[in-house]
C-alpha atoms as a PDB file:
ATOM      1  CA  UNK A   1      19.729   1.113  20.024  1.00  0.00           C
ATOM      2  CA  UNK A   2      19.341  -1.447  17.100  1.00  0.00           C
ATOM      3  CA  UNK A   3      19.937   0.616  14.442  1.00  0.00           C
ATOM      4  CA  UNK A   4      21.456   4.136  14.893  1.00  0.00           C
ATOM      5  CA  UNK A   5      24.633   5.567  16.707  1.00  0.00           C
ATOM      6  CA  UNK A   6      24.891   6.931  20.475  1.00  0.00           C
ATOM      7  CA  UNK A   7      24.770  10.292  18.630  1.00  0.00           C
ATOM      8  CA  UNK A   8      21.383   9.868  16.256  1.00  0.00           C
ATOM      9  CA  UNK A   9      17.891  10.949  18.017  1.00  0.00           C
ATOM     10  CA  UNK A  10      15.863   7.897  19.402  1.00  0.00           C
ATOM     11  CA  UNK A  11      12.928   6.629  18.034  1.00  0.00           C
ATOM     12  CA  UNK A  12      10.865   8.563  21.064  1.00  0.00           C
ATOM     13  CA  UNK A  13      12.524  11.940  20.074  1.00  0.00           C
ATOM     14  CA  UNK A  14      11.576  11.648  16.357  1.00  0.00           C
ATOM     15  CA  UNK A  15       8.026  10.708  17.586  1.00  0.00           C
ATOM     16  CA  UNK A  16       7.344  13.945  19.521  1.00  0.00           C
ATOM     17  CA  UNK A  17       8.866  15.640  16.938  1.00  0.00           C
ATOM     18  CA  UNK A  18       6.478  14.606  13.975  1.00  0.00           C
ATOM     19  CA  UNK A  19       3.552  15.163  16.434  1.00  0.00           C
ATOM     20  CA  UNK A  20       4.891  18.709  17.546  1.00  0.00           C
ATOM     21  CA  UNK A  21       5.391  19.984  13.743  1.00  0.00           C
ATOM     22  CA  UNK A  22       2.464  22.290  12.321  1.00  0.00           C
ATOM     23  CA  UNK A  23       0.389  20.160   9.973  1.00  0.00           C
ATOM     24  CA  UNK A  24       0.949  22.177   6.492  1.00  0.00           C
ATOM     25  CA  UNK A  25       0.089  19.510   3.942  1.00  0.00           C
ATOM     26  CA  UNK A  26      -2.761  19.925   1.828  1.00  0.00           C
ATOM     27  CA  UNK A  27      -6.077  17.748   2.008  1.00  0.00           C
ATOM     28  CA  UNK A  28      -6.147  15.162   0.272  1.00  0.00           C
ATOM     29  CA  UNK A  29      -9.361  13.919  -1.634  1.00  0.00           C
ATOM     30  CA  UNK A  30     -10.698  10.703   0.468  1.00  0.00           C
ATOM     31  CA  UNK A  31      -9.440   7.495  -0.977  1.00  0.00           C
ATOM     32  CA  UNK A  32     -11.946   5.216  -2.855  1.00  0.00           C
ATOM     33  CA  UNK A  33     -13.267   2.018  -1.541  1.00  0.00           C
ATOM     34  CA  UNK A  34     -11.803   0.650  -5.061  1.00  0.00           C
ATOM     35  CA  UNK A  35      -8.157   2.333  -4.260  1.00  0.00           C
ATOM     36  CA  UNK A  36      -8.141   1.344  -0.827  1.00  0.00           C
ATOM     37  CA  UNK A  37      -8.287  -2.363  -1.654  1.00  0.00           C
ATOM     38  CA  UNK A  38      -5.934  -1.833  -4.008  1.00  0.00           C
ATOM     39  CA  UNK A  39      -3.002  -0.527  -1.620  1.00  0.00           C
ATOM     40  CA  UNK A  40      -4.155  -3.338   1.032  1.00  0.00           C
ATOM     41  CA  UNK A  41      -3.619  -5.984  -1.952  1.00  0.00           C
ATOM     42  CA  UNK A  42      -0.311  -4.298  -2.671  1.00  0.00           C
ATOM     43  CA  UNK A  43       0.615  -4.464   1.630  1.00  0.00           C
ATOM     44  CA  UNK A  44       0.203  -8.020   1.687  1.00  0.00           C
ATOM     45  CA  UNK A  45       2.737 -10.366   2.077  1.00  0.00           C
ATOM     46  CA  UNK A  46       0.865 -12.483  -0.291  1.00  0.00           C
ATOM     47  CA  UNK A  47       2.066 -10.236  -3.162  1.00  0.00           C
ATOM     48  CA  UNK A  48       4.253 -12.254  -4.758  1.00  0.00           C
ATOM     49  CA  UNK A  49       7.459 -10.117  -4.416  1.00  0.00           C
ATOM     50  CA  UNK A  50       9.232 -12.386  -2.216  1.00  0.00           C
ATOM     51  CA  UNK A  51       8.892  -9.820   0.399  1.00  0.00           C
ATOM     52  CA  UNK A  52       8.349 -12.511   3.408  1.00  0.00           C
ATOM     53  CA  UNK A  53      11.858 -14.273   2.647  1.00  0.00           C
ATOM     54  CA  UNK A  54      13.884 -11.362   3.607  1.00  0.00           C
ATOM     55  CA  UNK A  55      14.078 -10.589   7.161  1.00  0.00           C
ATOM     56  CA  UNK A  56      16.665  -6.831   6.858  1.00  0.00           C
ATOM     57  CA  UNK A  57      19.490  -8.536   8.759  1.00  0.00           C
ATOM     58  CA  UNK A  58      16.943  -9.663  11.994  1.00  0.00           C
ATOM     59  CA  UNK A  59      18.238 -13.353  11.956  1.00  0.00           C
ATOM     60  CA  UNK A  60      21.399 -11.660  12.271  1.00  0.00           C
ATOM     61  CA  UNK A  61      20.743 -10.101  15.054  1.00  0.00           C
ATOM     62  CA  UNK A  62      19.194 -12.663  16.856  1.00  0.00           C
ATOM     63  CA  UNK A  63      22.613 -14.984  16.051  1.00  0.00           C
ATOM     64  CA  UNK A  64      24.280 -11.854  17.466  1.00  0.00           C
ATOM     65  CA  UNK A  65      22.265 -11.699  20.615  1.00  0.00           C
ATOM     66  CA  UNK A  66      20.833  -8.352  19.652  1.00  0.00           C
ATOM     67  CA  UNK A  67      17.402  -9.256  19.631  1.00  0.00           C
ATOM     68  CA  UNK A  68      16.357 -12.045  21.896  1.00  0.00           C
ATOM     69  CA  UNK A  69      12.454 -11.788  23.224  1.00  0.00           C
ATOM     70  CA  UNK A  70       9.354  -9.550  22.042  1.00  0.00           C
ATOM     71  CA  UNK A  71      10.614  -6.666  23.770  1.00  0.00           C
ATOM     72  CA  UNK A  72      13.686  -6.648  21.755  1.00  0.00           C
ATOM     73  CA  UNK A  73      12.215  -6.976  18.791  1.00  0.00           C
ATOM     74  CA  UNK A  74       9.991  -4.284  19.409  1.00  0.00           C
ATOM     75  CA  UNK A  75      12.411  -1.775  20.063  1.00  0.00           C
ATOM     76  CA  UNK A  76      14.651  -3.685  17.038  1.00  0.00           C
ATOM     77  CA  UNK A  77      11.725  -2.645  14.763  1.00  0.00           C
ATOM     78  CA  UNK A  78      10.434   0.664  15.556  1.00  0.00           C
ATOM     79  CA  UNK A  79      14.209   1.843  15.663  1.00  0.00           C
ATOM     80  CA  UNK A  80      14.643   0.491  12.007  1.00  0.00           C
ATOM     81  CA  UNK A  81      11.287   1.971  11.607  1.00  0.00           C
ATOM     82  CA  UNK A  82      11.653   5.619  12.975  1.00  0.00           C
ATOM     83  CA  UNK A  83      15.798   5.939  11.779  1.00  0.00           C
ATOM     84  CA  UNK A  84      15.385   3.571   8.546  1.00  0.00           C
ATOM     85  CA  UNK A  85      12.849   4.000   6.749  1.00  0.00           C
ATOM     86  CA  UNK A  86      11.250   7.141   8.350  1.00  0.00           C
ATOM     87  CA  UNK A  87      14.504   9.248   6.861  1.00  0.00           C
ATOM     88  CA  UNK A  88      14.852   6.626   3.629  1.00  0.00           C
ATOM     89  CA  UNK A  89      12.634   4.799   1.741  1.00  0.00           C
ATOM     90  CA  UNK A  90       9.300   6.238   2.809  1.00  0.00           C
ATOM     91  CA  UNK A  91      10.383   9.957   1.639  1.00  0.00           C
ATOM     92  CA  UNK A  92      11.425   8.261  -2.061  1.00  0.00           C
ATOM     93  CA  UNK A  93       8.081   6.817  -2.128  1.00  0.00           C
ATOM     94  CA  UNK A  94       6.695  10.035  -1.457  1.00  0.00           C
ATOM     95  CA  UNK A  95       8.630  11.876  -4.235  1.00  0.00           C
ATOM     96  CA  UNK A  96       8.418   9.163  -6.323  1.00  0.00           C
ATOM     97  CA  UNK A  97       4.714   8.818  -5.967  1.00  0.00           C
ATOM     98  CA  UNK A  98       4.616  12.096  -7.320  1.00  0.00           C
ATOM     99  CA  UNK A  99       6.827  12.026  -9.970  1.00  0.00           C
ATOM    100  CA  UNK A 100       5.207   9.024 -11.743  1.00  0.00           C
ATOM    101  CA  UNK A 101       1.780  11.105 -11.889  1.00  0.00           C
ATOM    102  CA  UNK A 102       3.717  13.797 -13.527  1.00  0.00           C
ATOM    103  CA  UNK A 103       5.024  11.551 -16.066  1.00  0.00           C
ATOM    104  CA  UNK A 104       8.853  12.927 -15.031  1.00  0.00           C
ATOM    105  CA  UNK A 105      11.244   9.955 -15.534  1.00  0.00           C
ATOM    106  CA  UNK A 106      14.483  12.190 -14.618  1.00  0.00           C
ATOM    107  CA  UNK A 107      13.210  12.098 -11.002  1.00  0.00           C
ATOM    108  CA  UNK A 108      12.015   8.548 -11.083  1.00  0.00           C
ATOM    109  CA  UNK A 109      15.812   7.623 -12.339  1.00  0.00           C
ATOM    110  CA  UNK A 110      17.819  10.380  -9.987  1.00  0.00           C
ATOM    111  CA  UNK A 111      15.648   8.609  -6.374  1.00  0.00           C
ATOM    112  CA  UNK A 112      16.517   5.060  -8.242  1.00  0.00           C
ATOM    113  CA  UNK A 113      19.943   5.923  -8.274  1.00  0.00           C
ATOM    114  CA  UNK A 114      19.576   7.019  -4.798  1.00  0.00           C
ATOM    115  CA  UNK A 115      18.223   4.046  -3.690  1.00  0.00           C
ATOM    116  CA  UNK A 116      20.758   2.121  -5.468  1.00  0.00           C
ATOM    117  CA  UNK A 117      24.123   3.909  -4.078  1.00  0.00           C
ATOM    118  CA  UNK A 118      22.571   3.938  -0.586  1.00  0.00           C
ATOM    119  CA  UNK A 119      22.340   0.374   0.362  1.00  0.00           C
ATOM    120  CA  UNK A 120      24.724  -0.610   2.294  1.00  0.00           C
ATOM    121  CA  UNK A 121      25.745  -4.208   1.916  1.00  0.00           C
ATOM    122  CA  UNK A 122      24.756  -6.515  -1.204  1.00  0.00           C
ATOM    123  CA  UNK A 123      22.050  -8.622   0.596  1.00  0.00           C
ATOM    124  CA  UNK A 124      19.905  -5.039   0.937  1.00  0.00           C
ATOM    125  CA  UNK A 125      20.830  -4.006  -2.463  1.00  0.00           C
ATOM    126  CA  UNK A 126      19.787  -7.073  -3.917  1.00  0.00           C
ATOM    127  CA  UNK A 127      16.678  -7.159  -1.901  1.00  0.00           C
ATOM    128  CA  UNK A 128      15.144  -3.882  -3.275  1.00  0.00           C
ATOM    129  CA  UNK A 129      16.650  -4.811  -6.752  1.00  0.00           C
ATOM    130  CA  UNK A 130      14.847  -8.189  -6.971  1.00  0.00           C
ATOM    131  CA  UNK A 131      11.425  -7.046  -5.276  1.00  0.00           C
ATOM    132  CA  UNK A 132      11.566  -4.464  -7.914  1.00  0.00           C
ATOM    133  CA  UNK A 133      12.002  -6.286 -11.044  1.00  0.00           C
ATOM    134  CA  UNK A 134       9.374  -8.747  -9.299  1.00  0.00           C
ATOM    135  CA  UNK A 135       6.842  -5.871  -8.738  1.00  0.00           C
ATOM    136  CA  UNK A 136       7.457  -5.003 -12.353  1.00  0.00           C
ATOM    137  CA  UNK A 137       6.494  -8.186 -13.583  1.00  0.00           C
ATOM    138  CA  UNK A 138       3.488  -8.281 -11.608  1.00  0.00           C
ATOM    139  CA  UNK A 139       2.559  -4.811 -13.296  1.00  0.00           C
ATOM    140  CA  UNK A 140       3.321  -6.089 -16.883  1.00  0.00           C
ATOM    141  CA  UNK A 141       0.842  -8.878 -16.130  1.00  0.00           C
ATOM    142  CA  UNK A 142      -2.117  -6.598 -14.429  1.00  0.00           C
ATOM    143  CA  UNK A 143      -1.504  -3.257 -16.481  1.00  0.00           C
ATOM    144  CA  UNK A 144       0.887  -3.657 -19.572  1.00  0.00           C
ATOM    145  CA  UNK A 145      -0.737  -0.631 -21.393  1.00  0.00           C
ATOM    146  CA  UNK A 146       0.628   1.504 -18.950  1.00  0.00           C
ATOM    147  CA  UNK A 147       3.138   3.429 -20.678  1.00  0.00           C
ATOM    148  CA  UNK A 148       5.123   4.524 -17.574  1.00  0.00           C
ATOM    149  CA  UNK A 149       5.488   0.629 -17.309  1.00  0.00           C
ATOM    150  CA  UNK A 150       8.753   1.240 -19.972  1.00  0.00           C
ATOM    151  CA  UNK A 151      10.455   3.962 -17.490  1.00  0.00           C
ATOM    152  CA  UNK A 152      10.775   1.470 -14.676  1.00  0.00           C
ATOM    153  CA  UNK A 153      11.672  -1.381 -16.856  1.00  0.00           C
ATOM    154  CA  UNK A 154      14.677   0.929 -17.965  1.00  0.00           C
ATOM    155  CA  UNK A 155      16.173   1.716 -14.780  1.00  0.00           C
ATOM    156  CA  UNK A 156      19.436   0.551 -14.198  1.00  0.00           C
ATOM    157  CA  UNK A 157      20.797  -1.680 -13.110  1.00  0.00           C
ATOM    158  CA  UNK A 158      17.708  -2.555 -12.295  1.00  0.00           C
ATOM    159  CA  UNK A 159      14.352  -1.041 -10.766  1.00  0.00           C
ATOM    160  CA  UNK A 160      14.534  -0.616  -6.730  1.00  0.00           C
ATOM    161  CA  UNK A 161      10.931  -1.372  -4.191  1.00  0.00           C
ATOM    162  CA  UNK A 162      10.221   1.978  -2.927  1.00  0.00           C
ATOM    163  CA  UNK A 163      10.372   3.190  -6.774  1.00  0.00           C
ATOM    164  CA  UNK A 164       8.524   0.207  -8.085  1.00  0.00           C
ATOM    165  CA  UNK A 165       6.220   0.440  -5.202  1.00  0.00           C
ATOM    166  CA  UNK A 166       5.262   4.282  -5.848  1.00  0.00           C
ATOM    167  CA  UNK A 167       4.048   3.171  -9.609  1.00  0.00           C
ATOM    168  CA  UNK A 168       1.750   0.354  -8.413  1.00  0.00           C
ATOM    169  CA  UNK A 169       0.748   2.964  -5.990  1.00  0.00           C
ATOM    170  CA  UNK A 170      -0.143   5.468  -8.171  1.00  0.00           C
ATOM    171  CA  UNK A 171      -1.782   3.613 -10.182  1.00  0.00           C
ATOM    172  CA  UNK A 172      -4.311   3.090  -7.697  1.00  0.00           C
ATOM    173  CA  UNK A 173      -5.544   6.263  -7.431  1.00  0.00           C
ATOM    174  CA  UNK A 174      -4.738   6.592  -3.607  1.00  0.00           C
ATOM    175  CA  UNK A 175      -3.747   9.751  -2.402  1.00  0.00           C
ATOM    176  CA  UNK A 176      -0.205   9.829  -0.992  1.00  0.00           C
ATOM    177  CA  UNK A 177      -0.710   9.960   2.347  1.00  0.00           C
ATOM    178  CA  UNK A 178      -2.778   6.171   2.315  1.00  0.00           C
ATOM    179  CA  UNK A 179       0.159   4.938  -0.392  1.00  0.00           C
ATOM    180  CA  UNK A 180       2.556   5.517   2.466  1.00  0.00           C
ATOM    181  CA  UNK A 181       1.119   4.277   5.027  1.00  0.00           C
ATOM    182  CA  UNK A 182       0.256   0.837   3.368  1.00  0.00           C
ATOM    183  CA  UNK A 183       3.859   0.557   2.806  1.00  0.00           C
ATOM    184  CA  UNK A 184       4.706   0.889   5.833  1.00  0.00           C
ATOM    185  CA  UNK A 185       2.304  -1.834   6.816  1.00  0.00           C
ATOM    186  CA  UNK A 186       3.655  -4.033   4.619  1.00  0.00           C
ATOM    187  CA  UNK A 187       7.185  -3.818   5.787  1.00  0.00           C
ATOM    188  CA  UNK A 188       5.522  -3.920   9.336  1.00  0.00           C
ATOM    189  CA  UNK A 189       3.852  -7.168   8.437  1.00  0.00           C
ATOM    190  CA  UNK A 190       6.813  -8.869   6.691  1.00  0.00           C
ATOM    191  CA  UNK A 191       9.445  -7.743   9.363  1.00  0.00           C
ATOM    192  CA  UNK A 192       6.559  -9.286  12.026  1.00  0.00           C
ATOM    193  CA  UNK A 193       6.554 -12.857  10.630  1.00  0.00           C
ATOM    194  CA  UNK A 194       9.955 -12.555  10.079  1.00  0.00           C
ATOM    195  CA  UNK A 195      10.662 -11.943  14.142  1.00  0.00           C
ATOM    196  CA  UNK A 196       8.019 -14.725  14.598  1.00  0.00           C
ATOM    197  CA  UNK A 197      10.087 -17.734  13.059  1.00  0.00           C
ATOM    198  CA  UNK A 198      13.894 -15.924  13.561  1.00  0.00           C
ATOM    199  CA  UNK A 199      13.467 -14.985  17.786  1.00  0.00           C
ATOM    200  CA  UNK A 200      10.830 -17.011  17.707  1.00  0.00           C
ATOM    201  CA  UNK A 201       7.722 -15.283  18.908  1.00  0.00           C
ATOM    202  CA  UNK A 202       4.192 -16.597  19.875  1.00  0.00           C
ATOM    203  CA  UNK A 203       1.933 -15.245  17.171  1.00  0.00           C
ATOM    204  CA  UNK A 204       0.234 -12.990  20.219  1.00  0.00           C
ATOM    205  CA  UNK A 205       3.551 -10.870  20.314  1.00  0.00           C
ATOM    206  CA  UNK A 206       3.682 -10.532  17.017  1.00  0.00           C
ATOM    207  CA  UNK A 207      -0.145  -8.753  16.771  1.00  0.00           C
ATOM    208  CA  UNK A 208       1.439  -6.913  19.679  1.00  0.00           C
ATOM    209  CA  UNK A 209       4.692  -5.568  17.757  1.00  0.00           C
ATOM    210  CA  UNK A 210       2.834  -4.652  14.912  1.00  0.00           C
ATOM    211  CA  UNK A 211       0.356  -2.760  16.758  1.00  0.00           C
ATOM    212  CA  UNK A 212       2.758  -1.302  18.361  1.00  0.00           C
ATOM    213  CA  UNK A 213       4.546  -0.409  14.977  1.00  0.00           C
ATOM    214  CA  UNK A 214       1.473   0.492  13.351  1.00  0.00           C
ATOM    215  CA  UNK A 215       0.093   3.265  16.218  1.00  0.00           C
ATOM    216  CA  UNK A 216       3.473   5.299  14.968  1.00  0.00           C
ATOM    217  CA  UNK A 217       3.160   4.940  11.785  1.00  0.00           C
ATOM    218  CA  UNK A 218       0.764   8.288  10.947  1.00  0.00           C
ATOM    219  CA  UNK A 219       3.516  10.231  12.890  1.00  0.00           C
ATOM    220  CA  UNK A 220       6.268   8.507  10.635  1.00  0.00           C
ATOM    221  CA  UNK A 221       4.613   9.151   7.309  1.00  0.00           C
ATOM    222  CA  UNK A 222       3.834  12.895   8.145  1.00  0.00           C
ATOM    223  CA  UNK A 223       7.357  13.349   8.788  1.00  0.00           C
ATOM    224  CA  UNK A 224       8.715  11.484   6.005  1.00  0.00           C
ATOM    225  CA  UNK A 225       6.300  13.714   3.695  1.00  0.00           C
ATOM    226  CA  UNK A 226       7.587  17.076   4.897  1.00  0.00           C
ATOM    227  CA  UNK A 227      11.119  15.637   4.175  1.00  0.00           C
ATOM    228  CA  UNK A 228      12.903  17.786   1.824  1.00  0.00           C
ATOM    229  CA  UNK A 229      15.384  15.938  -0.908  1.00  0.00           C
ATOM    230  CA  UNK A 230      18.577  17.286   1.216  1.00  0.00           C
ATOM    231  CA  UNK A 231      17.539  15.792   4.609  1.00  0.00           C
ATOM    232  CA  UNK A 232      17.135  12.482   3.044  1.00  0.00           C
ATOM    233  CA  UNK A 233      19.621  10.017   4.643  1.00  0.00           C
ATOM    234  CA  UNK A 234      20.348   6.517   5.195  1.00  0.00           C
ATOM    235  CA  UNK A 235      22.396   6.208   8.314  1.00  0.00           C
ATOM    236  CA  UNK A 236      21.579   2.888  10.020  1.00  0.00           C
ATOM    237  CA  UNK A 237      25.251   1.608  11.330  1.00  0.00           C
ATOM    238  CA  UNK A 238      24.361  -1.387  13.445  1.00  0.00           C
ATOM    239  CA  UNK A 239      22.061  -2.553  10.735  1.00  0.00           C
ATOM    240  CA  UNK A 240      24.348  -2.396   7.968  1.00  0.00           C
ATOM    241  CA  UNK A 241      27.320  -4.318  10.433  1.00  0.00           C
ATOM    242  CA  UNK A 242      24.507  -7.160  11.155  1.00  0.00           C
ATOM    243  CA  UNK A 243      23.751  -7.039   7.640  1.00  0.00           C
ATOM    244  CA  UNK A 244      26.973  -8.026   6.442  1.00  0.00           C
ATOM    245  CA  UNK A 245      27.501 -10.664   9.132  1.00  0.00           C
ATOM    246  CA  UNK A 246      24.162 -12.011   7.782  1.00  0.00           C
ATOM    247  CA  UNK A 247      25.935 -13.084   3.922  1.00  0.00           C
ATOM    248  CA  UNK A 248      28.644 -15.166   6.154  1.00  0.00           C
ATOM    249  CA  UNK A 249      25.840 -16.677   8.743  1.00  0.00           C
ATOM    250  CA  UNK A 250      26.427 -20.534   8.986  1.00  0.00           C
ATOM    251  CA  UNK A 251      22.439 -21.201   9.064  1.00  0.00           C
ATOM    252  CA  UNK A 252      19.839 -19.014   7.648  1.00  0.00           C
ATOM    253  CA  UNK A 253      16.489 -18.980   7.038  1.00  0.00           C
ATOM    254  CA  UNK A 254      16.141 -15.519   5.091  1.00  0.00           C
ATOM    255  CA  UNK A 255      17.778 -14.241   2.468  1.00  0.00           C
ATOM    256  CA  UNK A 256      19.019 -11.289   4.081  1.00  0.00           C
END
C-alpha cells in the first residue's frame, strides 16, 4: 500500500463503506450554470497557484521504486486519495466551506491550525502554505470587497489550500457537495500530469488514472462530508517517509 500501514483499511474497504452508509445529507439546491464554471475554473491546473509543480512526494517514489508503471500509479493515487485526503483535507473543506458562509473566523482559524500542525514534513507544509497565500492573491485581485478576504489574510503563519480553497468556493455559490468534488478533481488532475512526466506515462494512462480516480470520487466526498471533527486524521506513513526523502533527492523536477 502506498500510503497507509498493514493495519489501516484499504482503499477497496473505505469504498464499500461510503457506498453501504445511509445517505442522510440534505438536498442541496442544483448548482448554477454560472457557479459551476466557477468551481471548474478554480479545478484547473491553469489557476495560477502553482498547483502543477508539486507532485506530494510521487517523484519520490518513483526514485524509490515505489511507483514504476500506470498500474502503480493508480493504486499510488487512489490510496493517497481514499487514506489522504478522504480522512484530511476534503473534510476541512467541508467544514470550512461552511464556516466562511457563516461569517465564523474561530473555525476558519482552529481547521487552519489543523492543517498547519498536521503536515508532516516541510515540503507539504510549505505546499499548502504557498498555494494559499497564492489563492489569496488571486482573490484580492477578482473580489477585494469581500470582507472575509481580511480573515484569511490573517491566518497564521500563513493561510493553508483546503482553507483558502473553501472561500473561493463559497464564493461561488456552489453547494458543498459540487465544491468538493471539484477539489478533488483538481488534485486528481495535478497528481495525473505529475505521474505523466515523474513515471513517465503515455498521456492515454493518464485519462485512464484519472478516470479511474474520478469514478470514486462521489463515494469519497460523501464520506468525507459525514466526517465528524474527531474522526478527522492524517495518518499517511509511507507518504510522509517518501516525502522527506524527496527534500534530499539529488534530481527533481517538483517541488515536493
Amino acid at each position: 500500500m502506498a500510503t497507509g500501514t498493514c493495519t489501516a483499511p484499504t482503499a477497496t474497504t473505505i469504498t464499500e463503506e461510503a457506498e453501504s452508509l445511509p445517505r442522510v445529507l440534505k438536498p442541496a439546491a442544483p448548482t448554477s450554470a454560472t457557479a459551476l464554471l466557477q468551481l471548474m475554473w478554480l479545478a484547473s491546473p491553469a489557476l495560477p497557484v502553482g498547483g502543477f509543480s508539486y507532485s506530494e512526494a510521487l517523484e519520490s517514489a518513483v526514485e524509490s521504486g515505489l511507483v514504476a508503471d500506470e498500474a502503480q500509479a493508480g493504486r499510488w493515487l487512489a490510496d493517497q486519495l481514499q487514506l489522504g485526503l478522504a480522512r484530511s483535507d476534503i473534510p476541512v473543506v467541508h467544514r470550512a466551506f461552511g464556516a466562511w458562509q457563516r461569517h465564523d473566523p474561530a473555525t476558519i482559524a482552529e481547521l487552519n491550525a489543523w492543517v498547519t500542525q498536521t503536515r508532516e514534513t516541510s515540503e507539504l507544509l510549505q505546499q499548502t502554505q504557498q498555494m494559499g497565500r497564492s489563492l489569496l492573491e488571486w482573490l484580492k485581485n477578482r473580489d477585494g470587497a469581500d470582507t472575509r478576504l481580511t480573515i484569511l489574510a490573517a491566518l497564521r503563519p500563513a493561510p493553508t489550500w483546503p482553507v483558502a480553497f473553501a472561500l473561493a468556493a463559497a464564493q461561488t455559490g456552489a453547494a458543498a457537495r459540487e465544491a468538493l468534488l471539484a477539489f478533488a478533481f483538481g488534485w486528481a488532475e495535478n497528481m495525473v500530469q505529475a505521474a505523466l512526466k515523474a513515471v513517465p506515462l503515455g498521456q492515454n494512462a493518464g485519462q485512464r488514472i484519472l478516470g479511474q480516480l474520478s469514478e470514486t470520487m462521489p463515494a469519497v466526498v460523501d464520506r468525507a462530508m459525514r466526517l465528524a471533527d474527531s474522526e478527522r486524521q492524517a495518518f499517511t506513513p509511507m507518504l510522509a517517509i517518501v516525502s522527506a526523502q524527496h527534500e534530499t533527492q539529488y534530481s527533481r523536477l517538483f517541488r515536493s
